[in-house]
Protein backbone atom coordinates (compact mmCIF):
# COMPACT_ATOMS: atom_id res chain seq x y z
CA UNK A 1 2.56 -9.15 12.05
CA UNK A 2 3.72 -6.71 9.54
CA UNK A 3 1.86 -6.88 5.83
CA UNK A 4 4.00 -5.06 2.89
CA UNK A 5 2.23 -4.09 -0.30
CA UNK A 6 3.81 -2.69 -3.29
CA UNK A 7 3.51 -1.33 -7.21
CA UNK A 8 4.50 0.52 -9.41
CA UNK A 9 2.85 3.76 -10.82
CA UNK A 10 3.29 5.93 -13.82
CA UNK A 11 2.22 9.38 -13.56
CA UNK A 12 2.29 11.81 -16.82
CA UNK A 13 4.33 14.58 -14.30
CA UNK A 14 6.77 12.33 -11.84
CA UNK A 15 7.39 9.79 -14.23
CA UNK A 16 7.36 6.12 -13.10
CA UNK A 17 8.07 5.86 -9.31
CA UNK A 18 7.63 2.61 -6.67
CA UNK A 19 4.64 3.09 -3.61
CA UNK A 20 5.00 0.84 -0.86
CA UNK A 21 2.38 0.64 1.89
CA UNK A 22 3.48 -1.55 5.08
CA UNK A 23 0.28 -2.27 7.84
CA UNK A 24 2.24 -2.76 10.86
CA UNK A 25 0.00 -2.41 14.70
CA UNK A 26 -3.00 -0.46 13.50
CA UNK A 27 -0.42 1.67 11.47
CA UNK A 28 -0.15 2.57 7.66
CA UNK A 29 3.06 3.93 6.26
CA UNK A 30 3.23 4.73 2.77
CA UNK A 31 6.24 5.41 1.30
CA UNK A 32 7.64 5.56 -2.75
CA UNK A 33 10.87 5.50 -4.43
CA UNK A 34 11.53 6.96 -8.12
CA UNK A 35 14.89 4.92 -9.64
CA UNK A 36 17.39 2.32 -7.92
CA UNK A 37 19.23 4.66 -6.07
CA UNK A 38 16.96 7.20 -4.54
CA UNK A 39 15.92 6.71 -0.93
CA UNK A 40 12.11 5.97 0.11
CA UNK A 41 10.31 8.81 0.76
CA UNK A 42 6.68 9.57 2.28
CA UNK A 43 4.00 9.49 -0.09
CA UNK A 44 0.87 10.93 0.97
CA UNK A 45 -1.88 8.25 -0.77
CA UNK A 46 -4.39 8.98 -3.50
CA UNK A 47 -7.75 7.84 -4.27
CA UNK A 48 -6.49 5.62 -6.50
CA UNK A 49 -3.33 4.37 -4.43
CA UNK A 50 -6.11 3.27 -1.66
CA UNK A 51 -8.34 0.90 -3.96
CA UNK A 52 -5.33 -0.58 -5.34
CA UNK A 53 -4.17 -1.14 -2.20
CA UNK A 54 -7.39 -2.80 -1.10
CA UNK A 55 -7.25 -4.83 -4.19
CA UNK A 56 -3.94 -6.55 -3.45
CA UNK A 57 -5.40 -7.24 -0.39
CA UNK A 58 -8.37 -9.16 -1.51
CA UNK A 59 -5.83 -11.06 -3.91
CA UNK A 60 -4.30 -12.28 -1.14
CA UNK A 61 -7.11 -13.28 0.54
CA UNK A 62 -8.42 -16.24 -0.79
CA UNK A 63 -4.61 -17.61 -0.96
CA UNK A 64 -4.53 -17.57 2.56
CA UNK A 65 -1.90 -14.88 2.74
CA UNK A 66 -3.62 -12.37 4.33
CA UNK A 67 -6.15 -13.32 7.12
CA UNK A 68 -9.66 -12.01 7.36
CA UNK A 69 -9.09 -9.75 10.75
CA UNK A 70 -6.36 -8.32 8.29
CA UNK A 71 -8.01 -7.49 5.59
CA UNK A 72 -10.72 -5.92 8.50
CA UNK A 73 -7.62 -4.20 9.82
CA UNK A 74 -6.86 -2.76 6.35
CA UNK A 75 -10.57 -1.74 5.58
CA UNK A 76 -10.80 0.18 8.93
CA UNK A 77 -7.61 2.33 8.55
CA UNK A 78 -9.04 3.21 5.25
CA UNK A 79 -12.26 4.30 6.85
CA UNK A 80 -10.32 6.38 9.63
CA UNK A 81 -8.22 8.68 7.22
C-alpha cells in the first residue's frame, strides 16, 4: 500500500516550495514542487526533511492511519540511507 506525506517548506534561498515523500514497496521517493504550475521534481532529503517526515508518521499513528509495520517500514529506510 502506498503512504504519501507532504509539507510545505520555506527556505531563505529557494523561497517557499512543496516536498512530497511517497513509501511505496520498500521504496522512498521524494519529490518537491515550487508554485502551481511547475512540475515535481526530485528532491534529495535533508536532515530536517527526514524528522519531519518521521513526525507525520507518528501523527498518524495513533489515528490508525498508518500501521505499526509501516511506521517500522519508514524507520528502516531511514536507517538504510
Amino acid at each position: 500500500m502506498s503512504m504519501e506525506f507532504g509539507w510545505w517548506v520555506r527556505d531563505p534561498d529557494l523561497g517557499k516550495f512543496q516536498v512530497k515523500a511517497i513509501v511505496h514497496g520498500g521504496q522512498l521517493q521524494w519529490l518537491r514542487k515550487q508554485g502551481h504550475f511547475t512540475s515535481w521534481e526530485a528532491h534529495s532529503p535533508t536532515e530536517e526533511d527526514w524528522s519531519r517526515l518521521t513526525s507525520e508518521a507518528e501523527r498518524r499513528l495513533p489515528r490508525r492511519l498508518l500501521s505499526p509495520k509501516q511506521f517500522a517500514e519508514i524507520k528502516s529506510l531511514r536507517d538504510q540511507r
